[in-house]
PDB file of N, CA and C in Angstrom:
ATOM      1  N   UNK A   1       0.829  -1.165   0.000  1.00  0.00           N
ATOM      2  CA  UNK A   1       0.000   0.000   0.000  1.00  0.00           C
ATOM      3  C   UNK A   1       0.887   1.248   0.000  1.00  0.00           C
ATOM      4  N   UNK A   2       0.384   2.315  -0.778  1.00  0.00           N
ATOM      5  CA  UNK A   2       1.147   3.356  -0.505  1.00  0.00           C
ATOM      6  C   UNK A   2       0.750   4.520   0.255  1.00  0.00           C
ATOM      7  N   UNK A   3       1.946   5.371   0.543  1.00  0.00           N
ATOM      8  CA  UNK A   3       0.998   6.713   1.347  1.00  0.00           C
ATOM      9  C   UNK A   3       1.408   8.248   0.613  1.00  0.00           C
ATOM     10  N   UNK A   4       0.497   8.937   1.415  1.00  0.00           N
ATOM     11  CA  UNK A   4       0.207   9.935   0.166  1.00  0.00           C
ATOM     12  C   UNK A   4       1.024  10.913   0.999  1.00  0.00           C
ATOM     13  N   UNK A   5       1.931  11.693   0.389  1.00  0.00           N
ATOM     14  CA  UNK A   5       2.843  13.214   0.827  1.00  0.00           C
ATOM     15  C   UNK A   5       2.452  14.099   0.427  1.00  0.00           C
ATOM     16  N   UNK A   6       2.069  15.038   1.560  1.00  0.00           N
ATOM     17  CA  UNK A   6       1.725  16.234   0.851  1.00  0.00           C
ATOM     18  C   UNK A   6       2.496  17.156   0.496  1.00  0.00           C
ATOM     19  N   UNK A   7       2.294  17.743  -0.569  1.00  0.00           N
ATOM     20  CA  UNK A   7       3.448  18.985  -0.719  1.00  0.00           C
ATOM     21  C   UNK A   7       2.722  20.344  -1.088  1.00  0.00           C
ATOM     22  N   UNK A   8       3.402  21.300  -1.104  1.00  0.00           N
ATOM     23  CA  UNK A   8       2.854  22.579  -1.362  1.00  0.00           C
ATOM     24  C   UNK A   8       2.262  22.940  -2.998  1.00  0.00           C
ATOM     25  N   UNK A   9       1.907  23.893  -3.431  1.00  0.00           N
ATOM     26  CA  UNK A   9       1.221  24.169  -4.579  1.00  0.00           C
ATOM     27  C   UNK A   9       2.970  24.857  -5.452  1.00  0.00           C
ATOM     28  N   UNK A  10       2.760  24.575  -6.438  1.00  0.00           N
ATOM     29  CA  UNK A  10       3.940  25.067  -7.247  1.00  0.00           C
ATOM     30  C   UNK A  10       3.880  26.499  -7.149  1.00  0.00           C
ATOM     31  N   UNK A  11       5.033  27.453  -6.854  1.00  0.00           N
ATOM     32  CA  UNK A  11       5.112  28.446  -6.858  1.00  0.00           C
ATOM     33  C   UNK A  11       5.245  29.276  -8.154  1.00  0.00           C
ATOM     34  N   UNK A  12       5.152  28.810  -8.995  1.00  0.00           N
ATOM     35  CA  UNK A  12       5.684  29.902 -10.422  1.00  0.00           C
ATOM     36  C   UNK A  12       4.009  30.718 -10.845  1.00  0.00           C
ATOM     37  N   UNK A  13       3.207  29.533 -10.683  1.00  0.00           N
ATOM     38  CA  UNK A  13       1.409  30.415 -10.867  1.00  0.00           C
ATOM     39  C   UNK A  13       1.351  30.948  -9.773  1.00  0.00           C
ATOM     40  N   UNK A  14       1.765  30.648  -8.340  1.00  0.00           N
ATOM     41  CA  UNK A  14       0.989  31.442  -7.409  1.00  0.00           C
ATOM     42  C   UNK A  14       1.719  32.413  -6.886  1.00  0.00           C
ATOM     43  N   UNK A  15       2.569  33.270  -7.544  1.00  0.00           N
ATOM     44  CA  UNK A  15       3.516  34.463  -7.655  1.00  0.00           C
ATOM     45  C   UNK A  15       2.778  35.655  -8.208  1.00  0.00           C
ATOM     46  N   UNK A  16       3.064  36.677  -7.469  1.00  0.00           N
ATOM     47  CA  UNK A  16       2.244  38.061  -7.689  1.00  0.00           C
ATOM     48  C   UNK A  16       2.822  38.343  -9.240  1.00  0.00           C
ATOM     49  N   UNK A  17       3.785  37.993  -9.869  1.00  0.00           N
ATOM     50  CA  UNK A  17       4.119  38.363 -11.259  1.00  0.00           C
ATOM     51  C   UNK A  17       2.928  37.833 -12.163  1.00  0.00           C
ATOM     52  N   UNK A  18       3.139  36.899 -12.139  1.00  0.00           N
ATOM     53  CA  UNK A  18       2.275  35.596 -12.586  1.00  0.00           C
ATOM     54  C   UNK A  18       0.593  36.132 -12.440  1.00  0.00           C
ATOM     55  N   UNK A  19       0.305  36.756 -11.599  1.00  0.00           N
ATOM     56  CA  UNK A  19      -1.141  37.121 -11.838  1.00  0.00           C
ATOM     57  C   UNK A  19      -1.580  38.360 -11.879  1.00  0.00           C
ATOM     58  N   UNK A  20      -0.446  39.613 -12.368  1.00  0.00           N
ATOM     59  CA  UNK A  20      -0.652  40.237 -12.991  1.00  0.00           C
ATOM     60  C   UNK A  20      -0.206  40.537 -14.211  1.00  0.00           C
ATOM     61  N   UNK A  21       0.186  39.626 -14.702  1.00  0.00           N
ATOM     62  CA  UNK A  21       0.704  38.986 -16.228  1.00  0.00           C
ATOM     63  C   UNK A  21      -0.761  38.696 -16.823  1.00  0.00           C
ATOM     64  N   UNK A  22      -1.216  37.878 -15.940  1.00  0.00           N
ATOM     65  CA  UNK A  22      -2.395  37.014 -16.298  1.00  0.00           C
ATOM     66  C   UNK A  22      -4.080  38.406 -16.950  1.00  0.00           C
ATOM     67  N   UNK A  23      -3.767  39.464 -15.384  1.00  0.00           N
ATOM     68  CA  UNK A  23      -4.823  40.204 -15.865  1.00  0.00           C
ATOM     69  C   UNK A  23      -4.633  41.464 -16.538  1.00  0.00           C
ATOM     70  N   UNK A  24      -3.121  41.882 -16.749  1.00  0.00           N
ATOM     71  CA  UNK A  24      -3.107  43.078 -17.812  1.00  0.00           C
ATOM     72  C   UNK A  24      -3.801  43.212 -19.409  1.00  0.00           C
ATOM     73  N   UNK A  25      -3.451  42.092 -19.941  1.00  0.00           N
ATOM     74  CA  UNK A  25      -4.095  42.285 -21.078  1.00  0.00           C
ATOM     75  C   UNK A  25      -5.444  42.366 -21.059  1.00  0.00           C
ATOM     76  N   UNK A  26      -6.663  42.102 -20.496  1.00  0.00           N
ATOM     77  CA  UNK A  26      -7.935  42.214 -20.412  1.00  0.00           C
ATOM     78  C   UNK A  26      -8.169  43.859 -19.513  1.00  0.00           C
ATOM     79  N   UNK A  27      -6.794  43.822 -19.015  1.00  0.00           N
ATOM     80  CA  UNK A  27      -7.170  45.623 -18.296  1.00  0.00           C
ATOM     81  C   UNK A  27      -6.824  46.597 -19.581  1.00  0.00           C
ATOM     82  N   UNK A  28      -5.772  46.295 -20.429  1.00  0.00           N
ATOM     83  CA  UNK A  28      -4.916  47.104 -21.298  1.00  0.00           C
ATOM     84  C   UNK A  28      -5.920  47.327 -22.912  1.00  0.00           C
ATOM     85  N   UNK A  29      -7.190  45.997 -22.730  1.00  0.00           N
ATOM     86  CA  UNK A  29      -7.980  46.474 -23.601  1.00  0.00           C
ATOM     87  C   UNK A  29      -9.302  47.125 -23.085  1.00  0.00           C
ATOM     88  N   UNK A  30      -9.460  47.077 -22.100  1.00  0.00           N
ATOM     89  CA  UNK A  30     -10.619  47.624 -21.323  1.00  0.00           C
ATOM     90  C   UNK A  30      -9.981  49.264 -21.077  1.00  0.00           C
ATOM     91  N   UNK A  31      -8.927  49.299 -21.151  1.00  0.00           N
ATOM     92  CA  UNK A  31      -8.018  50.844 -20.970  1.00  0.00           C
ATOM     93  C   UNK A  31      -8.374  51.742 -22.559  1.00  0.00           C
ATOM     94  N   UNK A  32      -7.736  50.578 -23.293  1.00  0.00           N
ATOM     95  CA  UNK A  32      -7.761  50.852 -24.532  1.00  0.00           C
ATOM     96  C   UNK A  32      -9.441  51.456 -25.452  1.00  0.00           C
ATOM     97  N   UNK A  33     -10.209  50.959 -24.831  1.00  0.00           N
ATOM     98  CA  UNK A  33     -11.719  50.907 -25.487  1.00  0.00           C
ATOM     99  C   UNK A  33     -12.026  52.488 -24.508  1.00  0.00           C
ATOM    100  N   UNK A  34     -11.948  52.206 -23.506  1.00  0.00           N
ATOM    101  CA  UNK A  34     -12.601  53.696 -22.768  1.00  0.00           C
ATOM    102  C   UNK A  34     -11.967  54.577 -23.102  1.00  0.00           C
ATOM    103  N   UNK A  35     -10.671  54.507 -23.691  1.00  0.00           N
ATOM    104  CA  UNK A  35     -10.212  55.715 -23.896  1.00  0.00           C
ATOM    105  C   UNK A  35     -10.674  55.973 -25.411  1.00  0.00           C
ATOM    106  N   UNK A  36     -11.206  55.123 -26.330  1.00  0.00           N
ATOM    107  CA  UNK A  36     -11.320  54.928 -27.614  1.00  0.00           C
ATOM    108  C   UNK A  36     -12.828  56.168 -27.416  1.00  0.00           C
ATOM    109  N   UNK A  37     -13.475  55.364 -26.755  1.00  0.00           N
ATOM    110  CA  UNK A  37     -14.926  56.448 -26.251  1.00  0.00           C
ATOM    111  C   UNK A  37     -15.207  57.396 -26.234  1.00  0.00           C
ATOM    112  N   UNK A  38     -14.002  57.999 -25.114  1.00  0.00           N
ATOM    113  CA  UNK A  38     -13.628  59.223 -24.435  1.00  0.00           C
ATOM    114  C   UNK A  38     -12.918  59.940 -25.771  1.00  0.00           C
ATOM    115  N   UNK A  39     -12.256  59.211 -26.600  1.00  0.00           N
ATOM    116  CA  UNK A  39     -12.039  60.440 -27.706  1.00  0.00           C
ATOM    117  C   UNK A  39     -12.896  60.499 -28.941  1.00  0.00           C
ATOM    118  N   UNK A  40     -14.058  59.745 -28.692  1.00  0.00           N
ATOM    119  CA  UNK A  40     -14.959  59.771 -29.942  1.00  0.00           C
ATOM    120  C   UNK A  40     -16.081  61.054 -29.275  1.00  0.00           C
ATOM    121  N   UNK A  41     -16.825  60.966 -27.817  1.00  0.00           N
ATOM    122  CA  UNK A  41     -17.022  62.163 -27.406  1.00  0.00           C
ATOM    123  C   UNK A  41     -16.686  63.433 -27.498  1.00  0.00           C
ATOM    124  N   UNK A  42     -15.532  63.420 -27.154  1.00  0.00           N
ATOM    125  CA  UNK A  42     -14.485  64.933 -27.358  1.00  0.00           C
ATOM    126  C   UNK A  42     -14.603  65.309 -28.720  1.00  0.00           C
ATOM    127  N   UNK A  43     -14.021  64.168 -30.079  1.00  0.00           N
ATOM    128  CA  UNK A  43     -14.435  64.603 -31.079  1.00  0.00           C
ATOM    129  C   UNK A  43     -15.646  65.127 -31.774  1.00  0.00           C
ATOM    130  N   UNK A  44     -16.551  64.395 -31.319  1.00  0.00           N
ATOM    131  CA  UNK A  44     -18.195  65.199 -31.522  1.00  0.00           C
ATOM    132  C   UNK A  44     -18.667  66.110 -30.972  1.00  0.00           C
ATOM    133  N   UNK A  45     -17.757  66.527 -29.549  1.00  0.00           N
ATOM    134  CA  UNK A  45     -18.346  67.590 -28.776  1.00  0.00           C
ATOM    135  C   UNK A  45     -17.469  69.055 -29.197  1.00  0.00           C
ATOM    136  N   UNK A  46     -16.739  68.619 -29.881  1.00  0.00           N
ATOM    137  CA  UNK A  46     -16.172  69.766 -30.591  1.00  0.00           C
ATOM    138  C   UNK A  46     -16.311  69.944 -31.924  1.00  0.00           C
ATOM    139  N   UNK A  47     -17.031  69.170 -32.942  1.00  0.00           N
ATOM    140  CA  UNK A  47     -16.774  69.202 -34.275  1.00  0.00           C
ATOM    141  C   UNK A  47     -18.494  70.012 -34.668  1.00  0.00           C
ATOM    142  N   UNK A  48     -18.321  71.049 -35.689  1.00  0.00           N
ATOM    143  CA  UNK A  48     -19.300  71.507 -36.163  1.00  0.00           C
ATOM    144  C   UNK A  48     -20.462  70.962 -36.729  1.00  0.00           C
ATOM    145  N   UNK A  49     -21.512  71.411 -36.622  1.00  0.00           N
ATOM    146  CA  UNK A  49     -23.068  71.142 -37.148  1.00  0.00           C
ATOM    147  C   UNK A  49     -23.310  71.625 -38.291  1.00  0.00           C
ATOM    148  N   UNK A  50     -22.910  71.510 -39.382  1.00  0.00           N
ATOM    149  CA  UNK A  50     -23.271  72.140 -40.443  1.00  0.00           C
ATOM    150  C   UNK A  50     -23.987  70.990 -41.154  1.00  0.00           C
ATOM    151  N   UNK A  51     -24.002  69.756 -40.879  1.00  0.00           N
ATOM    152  CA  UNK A  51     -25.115  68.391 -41.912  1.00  0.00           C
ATOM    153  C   UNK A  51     -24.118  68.065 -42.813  1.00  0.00           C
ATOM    154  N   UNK A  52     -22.698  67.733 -43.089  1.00  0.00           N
ATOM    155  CA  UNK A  52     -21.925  67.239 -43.461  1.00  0.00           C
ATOM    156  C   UNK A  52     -21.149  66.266 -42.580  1.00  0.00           C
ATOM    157  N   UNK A  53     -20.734  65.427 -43.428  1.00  0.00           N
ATOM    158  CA  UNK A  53     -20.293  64.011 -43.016  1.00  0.00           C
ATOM    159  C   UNK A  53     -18.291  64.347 -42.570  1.00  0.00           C
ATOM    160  N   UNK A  54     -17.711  64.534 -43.095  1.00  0.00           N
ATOM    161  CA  UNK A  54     -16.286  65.137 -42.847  1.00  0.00           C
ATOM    162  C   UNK A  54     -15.736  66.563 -43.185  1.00  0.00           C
ATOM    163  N   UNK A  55     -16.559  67.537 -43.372  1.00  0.00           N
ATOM    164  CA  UNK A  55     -16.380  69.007 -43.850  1.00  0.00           C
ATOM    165  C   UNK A  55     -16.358  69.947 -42.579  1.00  0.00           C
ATOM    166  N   UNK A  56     -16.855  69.622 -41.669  1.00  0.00           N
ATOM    167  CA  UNK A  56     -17.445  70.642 -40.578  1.00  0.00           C
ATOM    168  C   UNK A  56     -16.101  70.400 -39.686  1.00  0.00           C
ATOM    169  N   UNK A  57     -15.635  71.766 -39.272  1.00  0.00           N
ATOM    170  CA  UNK A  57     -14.610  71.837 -38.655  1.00  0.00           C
ATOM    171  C   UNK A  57     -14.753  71.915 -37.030  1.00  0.00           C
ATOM    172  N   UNK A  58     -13.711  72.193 -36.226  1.00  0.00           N
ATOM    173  CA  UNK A  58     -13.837  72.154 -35.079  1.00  0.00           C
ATOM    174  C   UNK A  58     -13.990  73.535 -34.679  1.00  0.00           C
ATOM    175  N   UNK A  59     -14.860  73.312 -33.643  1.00  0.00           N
ATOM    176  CA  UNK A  59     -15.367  74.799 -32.976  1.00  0.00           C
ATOM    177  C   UNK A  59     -15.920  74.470 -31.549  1.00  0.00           C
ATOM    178  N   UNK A  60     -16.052  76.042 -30.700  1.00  0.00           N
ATOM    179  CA  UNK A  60     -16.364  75.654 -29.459  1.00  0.00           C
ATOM    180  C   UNK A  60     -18.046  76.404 -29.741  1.00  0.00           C
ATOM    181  N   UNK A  61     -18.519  76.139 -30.103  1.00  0.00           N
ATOM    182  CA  UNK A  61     -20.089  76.950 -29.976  1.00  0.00           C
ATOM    183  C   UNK A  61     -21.324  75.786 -29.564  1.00  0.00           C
ATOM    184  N   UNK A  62     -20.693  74.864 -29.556  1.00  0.00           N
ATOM    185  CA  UNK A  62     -21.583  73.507 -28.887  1.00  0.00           C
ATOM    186  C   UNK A  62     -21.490  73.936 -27.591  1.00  0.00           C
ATOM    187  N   UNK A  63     -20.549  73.947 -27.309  1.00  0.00           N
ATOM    188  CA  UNK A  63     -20.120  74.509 -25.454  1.00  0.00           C
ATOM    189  C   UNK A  63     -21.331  75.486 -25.198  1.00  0.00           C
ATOM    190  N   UNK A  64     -21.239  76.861 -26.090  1.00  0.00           N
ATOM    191  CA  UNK A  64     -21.359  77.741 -25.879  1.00  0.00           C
ATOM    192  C   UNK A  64     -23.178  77.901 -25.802  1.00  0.00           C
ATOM    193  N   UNK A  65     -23.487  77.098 -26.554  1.00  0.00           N
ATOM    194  CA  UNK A  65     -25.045  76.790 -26.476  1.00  0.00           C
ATOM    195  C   UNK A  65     -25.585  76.107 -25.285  1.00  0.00           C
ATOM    196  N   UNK A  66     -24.893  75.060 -24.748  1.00  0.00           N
ATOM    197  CA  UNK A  66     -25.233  74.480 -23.707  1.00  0.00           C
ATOM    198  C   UNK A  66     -24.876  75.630 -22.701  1.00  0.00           C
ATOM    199  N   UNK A  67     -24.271  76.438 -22.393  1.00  0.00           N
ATOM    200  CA  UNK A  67     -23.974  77.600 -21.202  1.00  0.00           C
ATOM    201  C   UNK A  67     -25.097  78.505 -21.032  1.00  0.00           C
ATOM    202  N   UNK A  68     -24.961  78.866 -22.422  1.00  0.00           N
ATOM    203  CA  UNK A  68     -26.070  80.150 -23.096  1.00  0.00           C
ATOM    204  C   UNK A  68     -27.844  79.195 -23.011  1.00  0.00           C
ATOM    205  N   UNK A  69     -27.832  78.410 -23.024  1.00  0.00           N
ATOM    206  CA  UNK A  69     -29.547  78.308 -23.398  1.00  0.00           C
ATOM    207  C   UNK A  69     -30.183  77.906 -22.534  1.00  0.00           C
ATOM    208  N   UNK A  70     -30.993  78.364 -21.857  1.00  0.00           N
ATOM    209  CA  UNK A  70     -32.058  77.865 -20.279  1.00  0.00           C
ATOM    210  C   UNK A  70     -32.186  76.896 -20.465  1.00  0.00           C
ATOM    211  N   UNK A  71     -32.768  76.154 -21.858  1.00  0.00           N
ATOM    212  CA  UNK A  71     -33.254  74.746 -22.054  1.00  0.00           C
ATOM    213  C   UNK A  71     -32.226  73.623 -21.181  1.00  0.00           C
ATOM    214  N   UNK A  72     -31.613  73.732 -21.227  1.00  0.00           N
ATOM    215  CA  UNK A  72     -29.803  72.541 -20.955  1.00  0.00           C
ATOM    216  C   UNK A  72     -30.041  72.359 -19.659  1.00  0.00           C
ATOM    217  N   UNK A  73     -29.995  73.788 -18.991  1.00  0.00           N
ATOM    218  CA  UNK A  73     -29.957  73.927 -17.357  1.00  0.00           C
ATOM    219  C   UNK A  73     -31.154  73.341 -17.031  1.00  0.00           C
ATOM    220  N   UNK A  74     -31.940  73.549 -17.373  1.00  0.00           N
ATOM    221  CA  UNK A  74     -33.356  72.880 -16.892  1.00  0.00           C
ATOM    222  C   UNK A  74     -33.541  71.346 -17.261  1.00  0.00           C
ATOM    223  N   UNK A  75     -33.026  71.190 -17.900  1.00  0.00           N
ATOM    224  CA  UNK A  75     -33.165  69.560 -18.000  1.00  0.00           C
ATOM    225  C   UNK A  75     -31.897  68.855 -17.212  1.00  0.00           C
ATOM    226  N   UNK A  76     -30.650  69.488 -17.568  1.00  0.00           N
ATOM    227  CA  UNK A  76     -29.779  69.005 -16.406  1.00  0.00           C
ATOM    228  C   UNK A  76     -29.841  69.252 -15.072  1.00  0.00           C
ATOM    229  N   UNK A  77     -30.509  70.141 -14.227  1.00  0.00           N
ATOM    230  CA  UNK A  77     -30.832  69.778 -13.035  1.00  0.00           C
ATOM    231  C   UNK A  77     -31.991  69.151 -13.389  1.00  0.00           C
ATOM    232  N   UNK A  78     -33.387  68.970 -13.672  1.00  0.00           N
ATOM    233  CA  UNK A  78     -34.326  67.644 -13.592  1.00  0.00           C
ATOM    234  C   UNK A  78     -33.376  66.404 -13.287  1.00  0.00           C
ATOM    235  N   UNK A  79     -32.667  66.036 -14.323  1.00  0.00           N
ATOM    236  CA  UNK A  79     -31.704  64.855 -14.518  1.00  0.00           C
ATOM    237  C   UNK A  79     -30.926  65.216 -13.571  1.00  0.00           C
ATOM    238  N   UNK A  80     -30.442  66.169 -12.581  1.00  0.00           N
ATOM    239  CA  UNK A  80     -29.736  65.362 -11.626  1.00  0.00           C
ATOM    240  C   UNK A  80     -30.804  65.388 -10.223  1.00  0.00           C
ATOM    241  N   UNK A  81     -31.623  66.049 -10.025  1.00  0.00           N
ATOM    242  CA  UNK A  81     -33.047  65.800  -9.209  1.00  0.00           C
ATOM    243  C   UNK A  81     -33.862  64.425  -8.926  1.00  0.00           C
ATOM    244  N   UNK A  82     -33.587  63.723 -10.516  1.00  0.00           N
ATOM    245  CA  UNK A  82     -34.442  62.371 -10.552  1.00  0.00           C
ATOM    246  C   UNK A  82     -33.154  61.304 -10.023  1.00  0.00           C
ATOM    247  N   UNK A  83     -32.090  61.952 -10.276  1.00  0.00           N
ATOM    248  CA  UNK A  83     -30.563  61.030 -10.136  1.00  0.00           C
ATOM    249  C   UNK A  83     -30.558  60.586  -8.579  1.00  0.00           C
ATOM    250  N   UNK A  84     -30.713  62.040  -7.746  1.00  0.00           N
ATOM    251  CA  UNK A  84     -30.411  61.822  -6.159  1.00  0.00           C
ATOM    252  C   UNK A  84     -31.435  61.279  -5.994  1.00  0.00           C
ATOM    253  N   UNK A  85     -32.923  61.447  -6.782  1.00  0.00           N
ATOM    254  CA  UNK A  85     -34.063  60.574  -5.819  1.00  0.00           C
ATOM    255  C   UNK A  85     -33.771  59.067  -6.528  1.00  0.00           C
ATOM    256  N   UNK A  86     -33.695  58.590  -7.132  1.00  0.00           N
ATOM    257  CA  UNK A  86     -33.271  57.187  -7.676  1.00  0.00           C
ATOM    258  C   UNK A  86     -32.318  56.960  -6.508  1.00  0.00           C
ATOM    259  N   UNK A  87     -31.225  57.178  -6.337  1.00  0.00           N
ATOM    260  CA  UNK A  87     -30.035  57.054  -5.426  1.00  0.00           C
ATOM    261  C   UNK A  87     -30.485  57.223  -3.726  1.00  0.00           C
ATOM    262  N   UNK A  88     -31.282  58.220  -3.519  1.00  0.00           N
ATOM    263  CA  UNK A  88     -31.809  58.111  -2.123  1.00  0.00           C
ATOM    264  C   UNK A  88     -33.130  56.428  -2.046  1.00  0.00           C
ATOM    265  N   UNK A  89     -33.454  56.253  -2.854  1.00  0.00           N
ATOM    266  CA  UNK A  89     -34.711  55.382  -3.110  1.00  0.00           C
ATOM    267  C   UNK A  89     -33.476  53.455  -3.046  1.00  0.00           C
ATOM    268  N   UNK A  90     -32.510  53.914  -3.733  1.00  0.00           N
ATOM    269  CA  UNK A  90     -31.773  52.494  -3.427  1.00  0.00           C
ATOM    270  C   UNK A  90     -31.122  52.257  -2.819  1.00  0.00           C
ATOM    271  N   UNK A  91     -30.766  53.533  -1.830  1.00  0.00           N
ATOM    272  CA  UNK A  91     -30.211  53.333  -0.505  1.00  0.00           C
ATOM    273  C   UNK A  91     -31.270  52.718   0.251  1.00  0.00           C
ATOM    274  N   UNK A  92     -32.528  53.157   0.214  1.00  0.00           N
ATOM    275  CA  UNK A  92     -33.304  53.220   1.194  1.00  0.00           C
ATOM    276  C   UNK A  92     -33.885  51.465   1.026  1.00  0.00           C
ATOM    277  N   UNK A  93     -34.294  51.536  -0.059  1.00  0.00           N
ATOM    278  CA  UNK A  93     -34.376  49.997  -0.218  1.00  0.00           C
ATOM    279  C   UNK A  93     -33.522  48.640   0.306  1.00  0.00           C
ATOM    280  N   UNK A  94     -31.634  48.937  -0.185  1.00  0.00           N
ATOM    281  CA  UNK A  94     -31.410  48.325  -0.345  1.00  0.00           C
ATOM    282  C   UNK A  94     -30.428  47.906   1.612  1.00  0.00           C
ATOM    283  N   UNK A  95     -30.767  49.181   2.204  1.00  0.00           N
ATOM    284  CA  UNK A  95     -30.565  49.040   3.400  1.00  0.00           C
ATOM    285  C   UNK A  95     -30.828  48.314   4.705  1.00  0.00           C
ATOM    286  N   UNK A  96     -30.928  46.758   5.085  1.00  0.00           N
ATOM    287  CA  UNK A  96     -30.823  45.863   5.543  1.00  0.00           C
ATOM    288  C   UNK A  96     -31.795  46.678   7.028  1.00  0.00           C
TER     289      UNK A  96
END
């Protein structure tokens, strides 16, 4: 009959190198995509309205409409009004 020895787990996987080897690349494209986002925003939030597809240049008057026009302000506080009551409502719920 034989008997069984225990030994420890191999050290080369269970090394802090080793498991952040493992999760950079799934961070480095998850890095990669949000930042892909973040400059497709910027580009639209600066590029002109004229109803052309690549002609309309960059300008700040998008800005300048959202500052300038009551409409914006009034819907962005609604939207952040309904935000804190959503957020007070799932605290309140989700509070044991």
């Amino acid at each position: 009959m034989s008997t069984l020895v225990a030994t420890s787990a191999p050290e080369a996987r269970s090394s802090q190198g080793f498991r952040v080897a493992m999760l950079l690349p799934g961070a480095l494209v998850t890095l990669l995509l949000i930042l892909f986002a973040l400059g497709l925003v910027l580009f639209l939030a600066f590029r002109g309205n004229d109803g052309s597809l690549l002609g309309a240049g960059f300008t700040v008057a998008n800005f300048v409409t959202v500052v300038s026009d009551p409409l914006y302000w009034t819907v962005t506080l609604r939207s952040l009004i309904i935000a804190a009551l959503v957020t007070l409502a799932t605290v309140v719920t989700a509070y044991p």
